[in-house]
N, C-alpha and C. Protein backbone atom coordinates (compact mmCIF):
# COMPACT_ATOMS: atom_id res chain seq x y z
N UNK A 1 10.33 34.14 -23.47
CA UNK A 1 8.96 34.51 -23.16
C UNK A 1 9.02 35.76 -22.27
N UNK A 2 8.32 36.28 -22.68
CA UNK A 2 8.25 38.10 -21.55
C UNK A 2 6.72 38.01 -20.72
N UNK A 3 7.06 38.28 -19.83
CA UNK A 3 5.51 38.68 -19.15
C UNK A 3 5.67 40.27 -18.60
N UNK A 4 4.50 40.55 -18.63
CA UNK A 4 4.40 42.34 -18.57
C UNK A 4 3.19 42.40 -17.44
N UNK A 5 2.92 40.84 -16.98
CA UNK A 5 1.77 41.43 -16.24
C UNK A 5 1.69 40.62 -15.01
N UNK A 6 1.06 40.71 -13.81
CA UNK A 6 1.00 39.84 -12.91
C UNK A 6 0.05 39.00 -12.76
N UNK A 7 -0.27 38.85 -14.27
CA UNK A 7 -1.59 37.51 -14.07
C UNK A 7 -0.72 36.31 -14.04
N UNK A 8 0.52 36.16 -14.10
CA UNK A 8 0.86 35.20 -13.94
C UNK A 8 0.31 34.17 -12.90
N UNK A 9 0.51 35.02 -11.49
CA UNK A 9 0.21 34.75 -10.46
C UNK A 9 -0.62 33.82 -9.83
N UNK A 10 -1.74 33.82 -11.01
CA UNK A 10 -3.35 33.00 -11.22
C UNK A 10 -2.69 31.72 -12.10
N UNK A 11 -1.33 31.48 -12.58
CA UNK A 11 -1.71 30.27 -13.50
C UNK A 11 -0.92 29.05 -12.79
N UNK A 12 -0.42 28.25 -13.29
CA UNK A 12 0.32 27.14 -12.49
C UNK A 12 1.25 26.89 -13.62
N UNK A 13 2.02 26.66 -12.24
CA UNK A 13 3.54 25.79 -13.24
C UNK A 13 3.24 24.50 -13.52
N UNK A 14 4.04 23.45 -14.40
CA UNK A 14 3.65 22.55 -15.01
C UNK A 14 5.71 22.07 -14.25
N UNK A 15 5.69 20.58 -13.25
CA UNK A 15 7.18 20.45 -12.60
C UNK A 15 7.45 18.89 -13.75
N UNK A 16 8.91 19.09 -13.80
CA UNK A 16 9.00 17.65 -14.50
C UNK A 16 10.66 18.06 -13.81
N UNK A 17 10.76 16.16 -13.79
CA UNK A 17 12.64 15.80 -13.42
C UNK A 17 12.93 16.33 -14.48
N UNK A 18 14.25 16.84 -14.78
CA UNK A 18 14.83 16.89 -15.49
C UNK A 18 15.40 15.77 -16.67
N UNK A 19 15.54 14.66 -15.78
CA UNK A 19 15.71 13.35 -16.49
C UNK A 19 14.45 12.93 -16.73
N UNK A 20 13.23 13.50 -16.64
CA UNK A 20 12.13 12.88 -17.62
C UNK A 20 11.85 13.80 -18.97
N UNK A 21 12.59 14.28 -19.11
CA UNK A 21 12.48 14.95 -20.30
C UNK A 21 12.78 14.06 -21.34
N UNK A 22 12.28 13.45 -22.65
CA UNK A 22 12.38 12.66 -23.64
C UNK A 22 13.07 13.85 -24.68
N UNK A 23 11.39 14.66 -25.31
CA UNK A 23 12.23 15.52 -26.52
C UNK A 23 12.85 16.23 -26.11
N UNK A 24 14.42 17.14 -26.54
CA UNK A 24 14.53 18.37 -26.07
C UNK A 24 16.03 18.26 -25.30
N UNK A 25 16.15 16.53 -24.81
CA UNK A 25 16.69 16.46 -23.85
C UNK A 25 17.98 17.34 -23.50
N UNK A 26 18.66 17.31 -24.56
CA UNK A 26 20.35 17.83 -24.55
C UNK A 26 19.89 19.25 -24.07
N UNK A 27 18.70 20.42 -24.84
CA UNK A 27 18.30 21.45 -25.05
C UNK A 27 18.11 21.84 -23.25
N UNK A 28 16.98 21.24 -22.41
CA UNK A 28 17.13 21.04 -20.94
C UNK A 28 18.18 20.88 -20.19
N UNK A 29 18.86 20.21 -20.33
CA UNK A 29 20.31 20.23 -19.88
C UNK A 29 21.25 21.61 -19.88
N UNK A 30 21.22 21.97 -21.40
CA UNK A 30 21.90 23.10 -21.57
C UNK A 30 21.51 24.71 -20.72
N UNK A 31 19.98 24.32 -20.68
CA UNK A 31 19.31 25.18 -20.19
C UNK A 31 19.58 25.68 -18.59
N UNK A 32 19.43 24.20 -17.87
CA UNK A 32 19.69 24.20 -16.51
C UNK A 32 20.96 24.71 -15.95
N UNK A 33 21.81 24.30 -16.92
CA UNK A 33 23.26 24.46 -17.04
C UNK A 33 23.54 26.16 -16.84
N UNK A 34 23.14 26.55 -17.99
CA UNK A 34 23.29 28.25 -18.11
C UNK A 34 22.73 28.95 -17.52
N UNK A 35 21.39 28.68 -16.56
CA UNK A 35 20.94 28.79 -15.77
C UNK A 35 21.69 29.18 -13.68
N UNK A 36 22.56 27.53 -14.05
CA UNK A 36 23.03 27.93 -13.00
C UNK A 36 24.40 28.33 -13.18
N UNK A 37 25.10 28.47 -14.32
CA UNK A 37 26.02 29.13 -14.29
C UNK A 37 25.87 31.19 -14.19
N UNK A 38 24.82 31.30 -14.86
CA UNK A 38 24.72 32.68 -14.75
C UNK A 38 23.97 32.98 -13.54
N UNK A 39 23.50 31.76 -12.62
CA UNK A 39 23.35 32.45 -11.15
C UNK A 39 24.51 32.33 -10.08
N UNK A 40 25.26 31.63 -10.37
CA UNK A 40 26.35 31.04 -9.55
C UNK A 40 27.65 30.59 -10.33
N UNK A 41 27.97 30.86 -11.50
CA UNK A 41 29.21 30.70 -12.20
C UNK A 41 30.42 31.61 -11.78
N UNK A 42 30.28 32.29 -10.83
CA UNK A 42 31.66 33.31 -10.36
C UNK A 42 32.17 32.61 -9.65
N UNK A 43 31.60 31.28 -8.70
CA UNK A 43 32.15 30.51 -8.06
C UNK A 43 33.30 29.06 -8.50
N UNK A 44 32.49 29.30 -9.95
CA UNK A 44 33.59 28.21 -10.54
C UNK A 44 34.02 28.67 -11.71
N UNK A 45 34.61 29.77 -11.79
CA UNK A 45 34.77 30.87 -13.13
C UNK A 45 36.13 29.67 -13.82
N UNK A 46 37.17 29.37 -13.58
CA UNK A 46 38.06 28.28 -14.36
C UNK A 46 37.38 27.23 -15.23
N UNK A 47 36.46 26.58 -14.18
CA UNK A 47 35.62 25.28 -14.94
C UNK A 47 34.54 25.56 -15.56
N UNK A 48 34.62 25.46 -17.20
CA UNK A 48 33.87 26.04 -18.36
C UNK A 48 32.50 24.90 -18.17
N UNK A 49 32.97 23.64 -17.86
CA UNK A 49 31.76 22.56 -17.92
C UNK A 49 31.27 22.03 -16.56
N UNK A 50 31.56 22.74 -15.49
CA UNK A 50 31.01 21.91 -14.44
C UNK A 50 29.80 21.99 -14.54
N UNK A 51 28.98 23.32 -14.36
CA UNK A 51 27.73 23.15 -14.34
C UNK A 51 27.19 22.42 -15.22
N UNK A 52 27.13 21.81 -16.44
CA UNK A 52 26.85 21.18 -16.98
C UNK A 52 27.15 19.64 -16.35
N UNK A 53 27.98 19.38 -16.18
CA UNK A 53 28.14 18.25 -15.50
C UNK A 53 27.49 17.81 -14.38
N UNK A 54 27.29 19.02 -13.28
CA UNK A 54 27.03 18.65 -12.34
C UNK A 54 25.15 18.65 -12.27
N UNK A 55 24.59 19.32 -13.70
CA UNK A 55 22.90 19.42 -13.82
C UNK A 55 22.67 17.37 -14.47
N UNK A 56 23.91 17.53 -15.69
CA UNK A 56 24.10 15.79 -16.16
C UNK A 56 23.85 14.96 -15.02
N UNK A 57 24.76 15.11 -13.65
CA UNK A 57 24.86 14.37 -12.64
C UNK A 57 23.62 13.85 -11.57
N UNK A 58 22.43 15.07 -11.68
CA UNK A 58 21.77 15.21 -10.84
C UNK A 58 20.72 15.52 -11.16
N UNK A 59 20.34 15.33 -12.25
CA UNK A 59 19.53 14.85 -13.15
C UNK A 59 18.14 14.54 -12.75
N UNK A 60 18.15 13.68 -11.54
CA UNK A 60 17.15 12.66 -11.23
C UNK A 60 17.02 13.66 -9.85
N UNK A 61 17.03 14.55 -9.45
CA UNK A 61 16.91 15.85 -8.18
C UNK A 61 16.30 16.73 -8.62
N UNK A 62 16.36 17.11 -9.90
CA UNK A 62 16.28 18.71 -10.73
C UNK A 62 15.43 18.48 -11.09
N UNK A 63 14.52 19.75 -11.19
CA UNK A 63 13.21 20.03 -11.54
C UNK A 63 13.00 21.21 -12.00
N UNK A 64 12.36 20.97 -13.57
CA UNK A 64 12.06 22.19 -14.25
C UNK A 64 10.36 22.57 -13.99
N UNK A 65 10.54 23.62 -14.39
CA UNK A 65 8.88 24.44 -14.14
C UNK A 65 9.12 25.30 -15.17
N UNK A 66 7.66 24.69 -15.72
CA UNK A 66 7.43 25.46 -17.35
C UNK A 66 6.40 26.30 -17.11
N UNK A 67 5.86 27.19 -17.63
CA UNK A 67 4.39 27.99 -17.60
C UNK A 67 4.35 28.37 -19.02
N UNK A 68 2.93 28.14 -19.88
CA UNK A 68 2.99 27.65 -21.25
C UNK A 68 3.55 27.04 -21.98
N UNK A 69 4.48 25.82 -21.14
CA UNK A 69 5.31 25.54 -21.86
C UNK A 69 6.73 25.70 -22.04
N UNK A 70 7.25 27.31 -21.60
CA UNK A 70 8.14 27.83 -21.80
C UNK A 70 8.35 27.64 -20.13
N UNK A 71 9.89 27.05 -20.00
CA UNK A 71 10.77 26.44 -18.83
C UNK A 71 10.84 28.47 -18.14
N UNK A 72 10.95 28.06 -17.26
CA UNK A 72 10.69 29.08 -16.52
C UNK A 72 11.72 29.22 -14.71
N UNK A 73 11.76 28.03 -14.61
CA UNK A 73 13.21 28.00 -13.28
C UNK A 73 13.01 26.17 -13.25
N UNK A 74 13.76 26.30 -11.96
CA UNK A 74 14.45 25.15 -11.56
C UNK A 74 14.39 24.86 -10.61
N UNK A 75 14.78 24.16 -9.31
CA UNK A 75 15.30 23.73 -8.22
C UNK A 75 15.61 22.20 -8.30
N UNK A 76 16.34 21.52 -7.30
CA UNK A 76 16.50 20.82 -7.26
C UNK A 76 16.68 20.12 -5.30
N UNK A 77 16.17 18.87 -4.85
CA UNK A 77 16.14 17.93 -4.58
C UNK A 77 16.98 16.96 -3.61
N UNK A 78 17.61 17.15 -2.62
CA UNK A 78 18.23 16.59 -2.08
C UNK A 78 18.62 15.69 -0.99
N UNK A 79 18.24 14.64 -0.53
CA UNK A 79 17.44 13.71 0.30
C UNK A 79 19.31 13.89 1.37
N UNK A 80 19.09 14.24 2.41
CA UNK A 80 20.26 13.94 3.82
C UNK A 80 19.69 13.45 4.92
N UNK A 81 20.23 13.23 6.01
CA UNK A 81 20.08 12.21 6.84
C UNK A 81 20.99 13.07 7.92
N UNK A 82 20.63 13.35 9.01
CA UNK A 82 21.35 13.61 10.51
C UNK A 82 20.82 12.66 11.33
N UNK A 83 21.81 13.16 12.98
CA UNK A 83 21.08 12.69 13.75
C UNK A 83 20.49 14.07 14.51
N UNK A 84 19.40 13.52 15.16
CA UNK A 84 18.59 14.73 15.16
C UNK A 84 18.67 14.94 16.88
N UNK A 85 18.52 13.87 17.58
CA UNK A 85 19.01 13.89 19.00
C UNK A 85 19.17 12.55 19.71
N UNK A 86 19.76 12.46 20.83
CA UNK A 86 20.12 11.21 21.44
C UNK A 86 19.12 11.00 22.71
N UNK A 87 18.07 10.53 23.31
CA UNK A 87 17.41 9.87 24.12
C UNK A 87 17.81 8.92 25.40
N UNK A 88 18.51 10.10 26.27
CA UNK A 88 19.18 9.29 27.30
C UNK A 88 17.83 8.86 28.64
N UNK A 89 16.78 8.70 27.97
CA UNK A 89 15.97 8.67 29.58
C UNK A 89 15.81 6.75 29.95
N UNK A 90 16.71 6.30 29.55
CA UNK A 90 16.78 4.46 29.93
C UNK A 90 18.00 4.51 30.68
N UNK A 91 18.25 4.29 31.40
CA UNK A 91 19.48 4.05 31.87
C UNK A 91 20.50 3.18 31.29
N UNK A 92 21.14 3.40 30.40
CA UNK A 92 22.34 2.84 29.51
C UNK A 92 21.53 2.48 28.01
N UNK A 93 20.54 3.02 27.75
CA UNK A 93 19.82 3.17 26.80
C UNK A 93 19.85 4.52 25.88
N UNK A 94 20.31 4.40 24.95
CA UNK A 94 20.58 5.46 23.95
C UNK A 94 20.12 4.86 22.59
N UNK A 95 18.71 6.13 22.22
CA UNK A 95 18.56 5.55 21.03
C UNK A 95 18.20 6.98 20.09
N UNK A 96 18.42 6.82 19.02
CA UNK A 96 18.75 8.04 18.56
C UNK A 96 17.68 8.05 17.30
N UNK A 97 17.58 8.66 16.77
CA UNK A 97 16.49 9.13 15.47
C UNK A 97 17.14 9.43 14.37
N UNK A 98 17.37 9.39 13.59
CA UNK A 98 17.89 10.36 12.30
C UNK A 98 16.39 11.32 11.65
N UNK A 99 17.08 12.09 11.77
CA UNK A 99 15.99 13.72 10.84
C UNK A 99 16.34 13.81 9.26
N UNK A 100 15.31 13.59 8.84
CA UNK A 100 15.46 13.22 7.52
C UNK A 100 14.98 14.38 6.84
N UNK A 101 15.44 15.43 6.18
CA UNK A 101 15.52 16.38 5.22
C UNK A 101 15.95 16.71 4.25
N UNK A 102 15.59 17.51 3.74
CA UNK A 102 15.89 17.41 1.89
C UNK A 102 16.67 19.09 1.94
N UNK A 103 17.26 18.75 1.12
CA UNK A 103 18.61 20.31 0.73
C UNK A 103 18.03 20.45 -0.16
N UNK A 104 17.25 22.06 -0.32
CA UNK A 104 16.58 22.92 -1.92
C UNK A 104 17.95 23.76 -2.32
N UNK A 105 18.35 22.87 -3.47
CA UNK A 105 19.07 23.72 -4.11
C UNK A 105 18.91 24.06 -5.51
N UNK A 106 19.66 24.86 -6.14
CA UNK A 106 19.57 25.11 -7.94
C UNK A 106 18.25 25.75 -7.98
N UNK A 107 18.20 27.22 -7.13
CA UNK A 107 17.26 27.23 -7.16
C UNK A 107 16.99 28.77 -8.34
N UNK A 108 16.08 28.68 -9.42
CA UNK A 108 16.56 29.91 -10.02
C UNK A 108 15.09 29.98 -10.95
N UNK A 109 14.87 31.27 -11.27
CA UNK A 109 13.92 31.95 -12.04
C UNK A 109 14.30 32.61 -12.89
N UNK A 110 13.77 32.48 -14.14
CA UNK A 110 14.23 33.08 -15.53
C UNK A 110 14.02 34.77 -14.85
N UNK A 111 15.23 35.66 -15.14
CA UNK A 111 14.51 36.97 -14.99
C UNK A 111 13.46 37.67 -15.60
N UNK A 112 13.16 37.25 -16.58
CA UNK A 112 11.72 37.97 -17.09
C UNK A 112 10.50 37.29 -16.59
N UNK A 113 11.07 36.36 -15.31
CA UNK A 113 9.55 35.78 -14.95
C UNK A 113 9.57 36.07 -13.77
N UNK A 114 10.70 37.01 -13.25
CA UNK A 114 11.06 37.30 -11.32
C UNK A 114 9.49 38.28 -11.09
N UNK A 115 9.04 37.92 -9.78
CA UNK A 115 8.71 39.36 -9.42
C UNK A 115 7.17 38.74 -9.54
N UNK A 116 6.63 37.38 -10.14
CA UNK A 116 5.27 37.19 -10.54
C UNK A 116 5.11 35.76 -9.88
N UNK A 117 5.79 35.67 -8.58
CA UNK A 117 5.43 34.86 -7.30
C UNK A 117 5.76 33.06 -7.80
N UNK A 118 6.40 33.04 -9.26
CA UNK A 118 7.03 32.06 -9.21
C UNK A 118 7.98 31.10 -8.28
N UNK A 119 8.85 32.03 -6.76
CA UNK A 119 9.88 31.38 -6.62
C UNK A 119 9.05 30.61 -5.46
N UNK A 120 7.86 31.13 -5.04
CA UNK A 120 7.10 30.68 -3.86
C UNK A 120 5.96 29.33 -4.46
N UNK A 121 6.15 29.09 -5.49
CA UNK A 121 5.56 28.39 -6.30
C UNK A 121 6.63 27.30 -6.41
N UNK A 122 7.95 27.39 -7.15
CA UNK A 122 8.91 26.52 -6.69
C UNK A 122 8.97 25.80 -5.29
N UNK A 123 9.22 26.75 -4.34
CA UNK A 123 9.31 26.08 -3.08
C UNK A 123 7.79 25.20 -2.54
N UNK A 124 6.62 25.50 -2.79
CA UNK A 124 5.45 24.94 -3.02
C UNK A 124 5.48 23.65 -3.29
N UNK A 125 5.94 23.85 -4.45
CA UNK A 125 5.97 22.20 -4.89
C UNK A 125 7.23 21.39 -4.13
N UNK A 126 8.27 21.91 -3.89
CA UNK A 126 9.67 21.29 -3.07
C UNK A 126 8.84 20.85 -1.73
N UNK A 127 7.87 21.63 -1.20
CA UNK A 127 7.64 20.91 0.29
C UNK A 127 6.83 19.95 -0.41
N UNK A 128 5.85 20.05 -1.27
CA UNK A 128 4.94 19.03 -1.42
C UNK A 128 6.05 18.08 -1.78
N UNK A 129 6.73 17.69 -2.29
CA UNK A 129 7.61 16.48 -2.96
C UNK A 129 8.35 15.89 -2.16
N UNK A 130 8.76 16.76 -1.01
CA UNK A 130 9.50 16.51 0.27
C UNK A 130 8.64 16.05 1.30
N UNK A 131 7.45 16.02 1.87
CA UNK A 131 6.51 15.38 2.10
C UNK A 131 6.47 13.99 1.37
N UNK A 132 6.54 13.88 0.51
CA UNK A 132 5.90 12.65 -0.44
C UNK A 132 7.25 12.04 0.34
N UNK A 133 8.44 12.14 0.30
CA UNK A 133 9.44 11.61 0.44
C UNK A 133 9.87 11.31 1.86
N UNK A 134 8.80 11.94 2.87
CA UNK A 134 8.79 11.33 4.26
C UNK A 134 9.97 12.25 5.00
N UNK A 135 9.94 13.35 4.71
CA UNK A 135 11.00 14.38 5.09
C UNK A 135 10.62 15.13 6.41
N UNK A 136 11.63 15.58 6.97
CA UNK A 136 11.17 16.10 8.43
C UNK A 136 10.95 17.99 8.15
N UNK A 137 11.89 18.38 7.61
CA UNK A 137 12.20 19.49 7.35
C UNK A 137 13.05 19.88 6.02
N UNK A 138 12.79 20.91 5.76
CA UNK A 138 13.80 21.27 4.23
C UNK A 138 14.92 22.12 4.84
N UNK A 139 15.90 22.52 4.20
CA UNK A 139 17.02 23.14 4.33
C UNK A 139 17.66 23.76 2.71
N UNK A 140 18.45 25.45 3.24
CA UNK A 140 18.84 25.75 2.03
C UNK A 140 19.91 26.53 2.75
N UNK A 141 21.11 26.50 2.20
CA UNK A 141 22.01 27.97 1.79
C UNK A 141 21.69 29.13 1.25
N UNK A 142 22.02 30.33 1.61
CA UNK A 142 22.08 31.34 0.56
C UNK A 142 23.21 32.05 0.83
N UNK A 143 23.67 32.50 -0.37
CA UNK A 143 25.26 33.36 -0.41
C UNK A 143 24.64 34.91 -0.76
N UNK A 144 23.43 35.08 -1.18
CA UNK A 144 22.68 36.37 -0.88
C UNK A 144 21.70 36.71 -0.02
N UNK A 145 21.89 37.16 1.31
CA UNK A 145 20.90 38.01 1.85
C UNK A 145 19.89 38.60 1.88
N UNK A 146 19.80 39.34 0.70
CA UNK A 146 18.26 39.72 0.32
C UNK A 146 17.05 38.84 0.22
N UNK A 147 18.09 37.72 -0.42
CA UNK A 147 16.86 36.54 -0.21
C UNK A 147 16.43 36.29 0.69
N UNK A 148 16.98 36.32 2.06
CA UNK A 148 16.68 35.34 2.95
C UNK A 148 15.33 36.82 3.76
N UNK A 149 14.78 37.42 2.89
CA UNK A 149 13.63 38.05 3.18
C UNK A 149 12.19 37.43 2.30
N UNK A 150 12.60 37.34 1.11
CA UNK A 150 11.42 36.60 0.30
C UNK A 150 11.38 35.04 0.83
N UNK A 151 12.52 34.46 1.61
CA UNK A 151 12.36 32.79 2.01
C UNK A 151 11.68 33.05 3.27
N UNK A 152 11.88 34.06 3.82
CA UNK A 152 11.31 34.27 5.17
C UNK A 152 10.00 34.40 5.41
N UNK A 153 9.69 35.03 4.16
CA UNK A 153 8.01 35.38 3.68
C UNK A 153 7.27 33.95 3.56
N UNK A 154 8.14 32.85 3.06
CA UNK A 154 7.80 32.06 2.52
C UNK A 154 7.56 31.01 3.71
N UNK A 155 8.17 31.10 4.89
CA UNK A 155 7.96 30.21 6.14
C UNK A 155 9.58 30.10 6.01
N UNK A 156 10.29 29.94 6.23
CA UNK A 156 12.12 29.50 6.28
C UNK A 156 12.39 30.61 7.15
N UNK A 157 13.41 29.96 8.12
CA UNK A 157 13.70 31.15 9.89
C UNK A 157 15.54 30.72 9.09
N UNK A 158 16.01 31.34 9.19
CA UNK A 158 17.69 31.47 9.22
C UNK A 158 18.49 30.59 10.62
N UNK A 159 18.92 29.63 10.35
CA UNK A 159 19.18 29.07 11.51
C UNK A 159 20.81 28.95 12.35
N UNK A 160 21.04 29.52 11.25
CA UNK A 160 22.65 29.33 11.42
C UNK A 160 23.89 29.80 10.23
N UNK A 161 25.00 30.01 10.19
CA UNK A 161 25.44 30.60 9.39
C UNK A 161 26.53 29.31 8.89
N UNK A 162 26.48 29.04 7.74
CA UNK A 162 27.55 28.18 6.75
C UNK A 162 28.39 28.85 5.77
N UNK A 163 29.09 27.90 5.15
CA UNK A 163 30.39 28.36 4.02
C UNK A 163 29.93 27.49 3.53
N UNK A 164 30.05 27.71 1.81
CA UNK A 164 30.52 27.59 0.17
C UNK A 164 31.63 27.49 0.05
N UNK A 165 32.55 26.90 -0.63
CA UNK A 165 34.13 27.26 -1.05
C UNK A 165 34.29 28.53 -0.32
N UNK A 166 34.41 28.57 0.69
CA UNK A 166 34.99 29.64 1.32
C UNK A 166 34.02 31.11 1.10
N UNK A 167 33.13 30.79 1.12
CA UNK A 167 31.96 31.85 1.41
C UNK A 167 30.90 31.81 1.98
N UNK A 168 30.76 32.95 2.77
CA UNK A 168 30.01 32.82 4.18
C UNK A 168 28.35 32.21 3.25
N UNK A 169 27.30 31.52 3.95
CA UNK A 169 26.15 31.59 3.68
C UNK A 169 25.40 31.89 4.88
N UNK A 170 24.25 31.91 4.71
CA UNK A 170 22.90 31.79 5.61
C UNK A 170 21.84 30.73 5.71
N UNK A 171 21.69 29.59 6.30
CA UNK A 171 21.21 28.68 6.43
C UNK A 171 20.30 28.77 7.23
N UNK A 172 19.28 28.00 5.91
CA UNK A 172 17.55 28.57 6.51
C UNK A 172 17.19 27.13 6.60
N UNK A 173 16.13 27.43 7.39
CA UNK A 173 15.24 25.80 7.67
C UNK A 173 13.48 26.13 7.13
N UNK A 174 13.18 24.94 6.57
CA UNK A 174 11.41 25.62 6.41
C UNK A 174 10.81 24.13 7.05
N UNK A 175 9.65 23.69 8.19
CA UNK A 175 9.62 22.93 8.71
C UNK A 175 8.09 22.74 7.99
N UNK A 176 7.62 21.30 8.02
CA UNK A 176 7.06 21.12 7.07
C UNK A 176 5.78 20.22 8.13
C-alpha cells in the first residue's frame, strides 16, 4: 500500500494480537518476522529463523495495526515487575512495592507509511493497553538515537543508558 498524502493522519488504525489472527495466520507471522528482521536483523545476521521464532513465541504481546486493512507496523507488549523502593519509616519495618511496567518493544512502521504520525499512534494505543493492565510506567530501548527525538515528542525522557548483545542503547521511560 503507498500513501502520498498526510490524510492519513485523520484515520485510525485498526490493533489486533497477533495470535488473534484466524485467516492469514502463517502470512502475519511471516510478516512480523520480516519486519523485524529488516529492522533489527544485523543483530542476529547467523540465525536465518530467529525472528520468526521469536514473533511465533510472543505471539500473545504483538500487535499488528492495519489501516484499510493493509498491516501497517507492530509493537509489542511486555508485562516486568521491579522493586521500585524500600520504605524504611517503621522501625524494623521494611515494606517494599513492586513498579509494574510494560517493555514496548518490536516496534516498527512499514516505510511507505513513516512520516504520517503512525508511530505516535502505536505508542497511543501501548499506553492505553498498559493502563488496562494496571501498569505504572512503560519502558523502551533504542539502539538509534534519532529516535529518541520523535519518543521524546511523544512524552518518553531518556533515563539511562543500556546494552543489547553488546550494544550501547538509550533507555526511555513514558509515565502514564
Amino acid at each position: 500500500m503507498h500513501f502520498f498524502t498526510s490524510a492519513a493522519r485523520h484515520h485510525t488504525l485498526q490493533f489486533k494480537r497477533l495470535s488473534e489472527f484466524e485467516e492469514n495466520k502463517e502470512e502475519y507471522l511471516k510478516l512480523a518476522a520480516s519486519w523485524a528482521r529488516q529492522a533489527w536483523g544485523y543483530l542476529h545476521k547467523n540465525e536465518k529463523k530467529y525472528y520468526f521464532r521469536e514473533v511465533l513465541l510472543n505471539q500473545d504481546q504483538i500487535y499488528v495495526a492495519t489501516f484499510n486493512e493493509q498491516p501497517v507496523g507492530m509493537f509489542g507488549l511486555f508485562e516486568k515487575r521491579f522493586d521500585s523502593f524500600r520504605d524504611h519509616s517503621a522501625e524494623g519495618d521494611t515494606t517494599s512495592r513492586k513498579l509494574k511496567v510494560v517493555y514496548f518493544d518490536y516496534i516498527f512502521v512499514e516505510e511507505n507509511a513513516r512520516g504520517l504520525g503512525f508511530a505516535g499512534k502505536l505508542l497511543n494505543k501501548a499506553k492505553s493497553l498498559a493502563v488496562e493492565q494496571g501498569a505504572d510506567l512503560i519502558y523502551l530501548d533504542t539502539l538509534n538515537p534519532r529516535l529518541n527525538k520523535m519518543y521524546m515528542k511523544l512524552g518518553a525522557k531518556v533515563i539511562c543508558e543500556g546494552q543489547y548483545m553488546e550494544n550501547p542503547t538509550d533507555v526511555l521511560s513514558i509515565k502514564l
